[in-house]
Protein backbone atom coordinates (compact mmCIF):
# COMPACT_ATOMS: atom_id res chain seq x y z
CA UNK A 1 93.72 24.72 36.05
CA UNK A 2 93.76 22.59 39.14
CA UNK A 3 94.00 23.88 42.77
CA UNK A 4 95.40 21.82 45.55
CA UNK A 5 93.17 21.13 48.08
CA UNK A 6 94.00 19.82 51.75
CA UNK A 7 93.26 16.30 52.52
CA UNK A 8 91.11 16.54 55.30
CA UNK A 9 88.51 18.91 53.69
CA UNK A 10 86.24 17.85 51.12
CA UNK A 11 85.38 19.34 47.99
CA UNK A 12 83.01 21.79 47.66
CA UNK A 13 80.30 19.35 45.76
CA UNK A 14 81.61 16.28 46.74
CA UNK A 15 78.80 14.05 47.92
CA UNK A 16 78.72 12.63 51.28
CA UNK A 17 77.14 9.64 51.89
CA UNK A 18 78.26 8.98 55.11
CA UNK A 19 74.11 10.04 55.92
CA UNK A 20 72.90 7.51 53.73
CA UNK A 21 75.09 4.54 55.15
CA UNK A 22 74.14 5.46 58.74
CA UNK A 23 70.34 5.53 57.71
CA UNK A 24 70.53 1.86 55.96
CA UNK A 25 72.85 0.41 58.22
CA UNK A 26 71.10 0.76 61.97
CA UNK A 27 68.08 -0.67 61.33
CA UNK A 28 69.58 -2.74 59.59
CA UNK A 29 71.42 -3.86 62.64
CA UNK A 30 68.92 -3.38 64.99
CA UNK A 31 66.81 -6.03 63.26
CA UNK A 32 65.48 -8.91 64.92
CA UNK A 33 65.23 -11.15 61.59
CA UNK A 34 67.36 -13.79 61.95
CA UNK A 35 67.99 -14.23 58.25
CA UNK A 36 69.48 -10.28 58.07
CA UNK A 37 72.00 -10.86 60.91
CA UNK A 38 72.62 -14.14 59.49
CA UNK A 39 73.25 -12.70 55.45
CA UNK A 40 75.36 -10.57 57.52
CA UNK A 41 77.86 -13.03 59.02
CA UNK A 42 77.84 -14.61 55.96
CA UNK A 43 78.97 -12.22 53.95
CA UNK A 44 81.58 -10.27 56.54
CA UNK A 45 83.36 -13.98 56.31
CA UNK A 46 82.72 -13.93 52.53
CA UNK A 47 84.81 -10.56 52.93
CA UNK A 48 87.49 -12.08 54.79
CA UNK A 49 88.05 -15.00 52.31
CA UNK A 50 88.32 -12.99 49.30
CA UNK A 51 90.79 -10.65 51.71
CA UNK A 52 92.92 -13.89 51.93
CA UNK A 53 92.44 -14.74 48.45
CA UNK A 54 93.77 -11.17 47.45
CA UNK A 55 96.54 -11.43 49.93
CA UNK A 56 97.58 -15.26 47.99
CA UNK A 57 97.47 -12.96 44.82
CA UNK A 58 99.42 -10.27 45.76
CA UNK A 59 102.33 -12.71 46.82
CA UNK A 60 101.63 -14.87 43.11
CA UNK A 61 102.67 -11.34 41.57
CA UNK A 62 105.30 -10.74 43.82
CA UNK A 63 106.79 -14.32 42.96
CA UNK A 64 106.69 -13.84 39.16
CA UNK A 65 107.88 -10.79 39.29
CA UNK A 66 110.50 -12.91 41.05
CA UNK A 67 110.65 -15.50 38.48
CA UNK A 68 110.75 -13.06 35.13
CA UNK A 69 113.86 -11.15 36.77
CA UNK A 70 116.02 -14.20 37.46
CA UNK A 71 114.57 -15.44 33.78
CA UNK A 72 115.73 -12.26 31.93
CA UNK A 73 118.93 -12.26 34.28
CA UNK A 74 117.80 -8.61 35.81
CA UNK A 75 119.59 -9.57 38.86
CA UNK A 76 123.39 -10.21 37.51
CA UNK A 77 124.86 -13.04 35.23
CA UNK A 78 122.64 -16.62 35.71
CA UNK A 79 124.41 -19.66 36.17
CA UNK A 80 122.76 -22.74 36.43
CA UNK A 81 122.90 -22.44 40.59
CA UNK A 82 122.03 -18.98 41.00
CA UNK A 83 118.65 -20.07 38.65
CA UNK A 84 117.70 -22.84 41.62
CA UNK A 85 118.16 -21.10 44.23
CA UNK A 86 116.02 -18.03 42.61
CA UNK A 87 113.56 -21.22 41.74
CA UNK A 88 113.55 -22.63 45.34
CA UNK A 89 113.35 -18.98 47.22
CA UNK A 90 110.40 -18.40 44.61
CA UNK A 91 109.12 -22.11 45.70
CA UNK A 92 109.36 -21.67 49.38
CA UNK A 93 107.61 -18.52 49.08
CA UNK A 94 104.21 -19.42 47.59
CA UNK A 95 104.34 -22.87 49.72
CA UNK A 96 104.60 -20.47 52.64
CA UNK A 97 101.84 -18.14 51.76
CA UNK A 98 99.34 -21.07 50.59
CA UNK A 99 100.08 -22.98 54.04
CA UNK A 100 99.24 -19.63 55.74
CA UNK A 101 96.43 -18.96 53.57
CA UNK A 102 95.27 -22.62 54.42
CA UNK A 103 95.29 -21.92 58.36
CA UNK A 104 93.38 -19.24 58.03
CA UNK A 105 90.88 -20.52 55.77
CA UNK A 106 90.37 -23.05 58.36
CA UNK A 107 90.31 -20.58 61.36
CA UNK A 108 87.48 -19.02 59.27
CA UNK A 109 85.17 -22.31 59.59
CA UNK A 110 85.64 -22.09 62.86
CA UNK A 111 84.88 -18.51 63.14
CA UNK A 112 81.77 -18.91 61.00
CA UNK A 113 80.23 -21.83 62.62
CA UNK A 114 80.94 -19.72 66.15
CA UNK A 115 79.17 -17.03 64.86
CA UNK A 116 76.55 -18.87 63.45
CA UNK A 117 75.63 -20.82 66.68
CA UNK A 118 75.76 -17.57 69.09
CA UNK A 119 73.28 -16.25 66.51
CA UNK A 120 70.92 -19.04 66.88
């Protein structure tokens, strides 16, 4: 038997490593090695790439989702112009999301080299 807890309280033997993050993470930080702060822009923009990459993925399911419900006719009787103008919406947008996820692959170059340079 189960017993609803609130969501802002923990449970009773739940770990907490909030303590633990907090001990590795400040000195951490407070380092004056060059190569830890610089491991550590690399791999926040590492984060933010694969962000974007998820992001590109997400849409890819969204668009054959798309794509298998105009296929299987989900979405009324196909004719042959309903089936291009699913095609082309489905087209436009994954061109849209990879142009978007090309600008801000490119703003993260720039970001990194930025971040690099203050660093130095």
């Amino acid at each position: 038997m189960t017993t609803l807890q609130s969501p802002h309280k923990k449970a009773l033997n739940a770990p907490s490593y909030d303590g633990a993050f907090i001990w590795w993470y400040q000195p951490l930080m407070a380092t004056n090695s060059s190569s830890v702060k610089l491991q550590y822009i690399w791999f926040d923009t590492l984060n933010d790439a694969m962000r974007h990459e998820l992001e590109l993925f997400s849409t890819m399911v969204d668009s054959y989702s798309k794509l298998t419900n105009c296929m299987l006719g989900l979405e009324g009787v196909q004719t042959p112009l309903s089936m291009v103008s699913c095609y082309h919406n489905i087209a436009s947008d994954m061109a849209d999301v990879n142009m978007r996820r090309i600008l801000k692959v490119t703003e993260l170059k720039e970001d990194f080299k930025e971040r690099l340079w203050s660093e130095m």
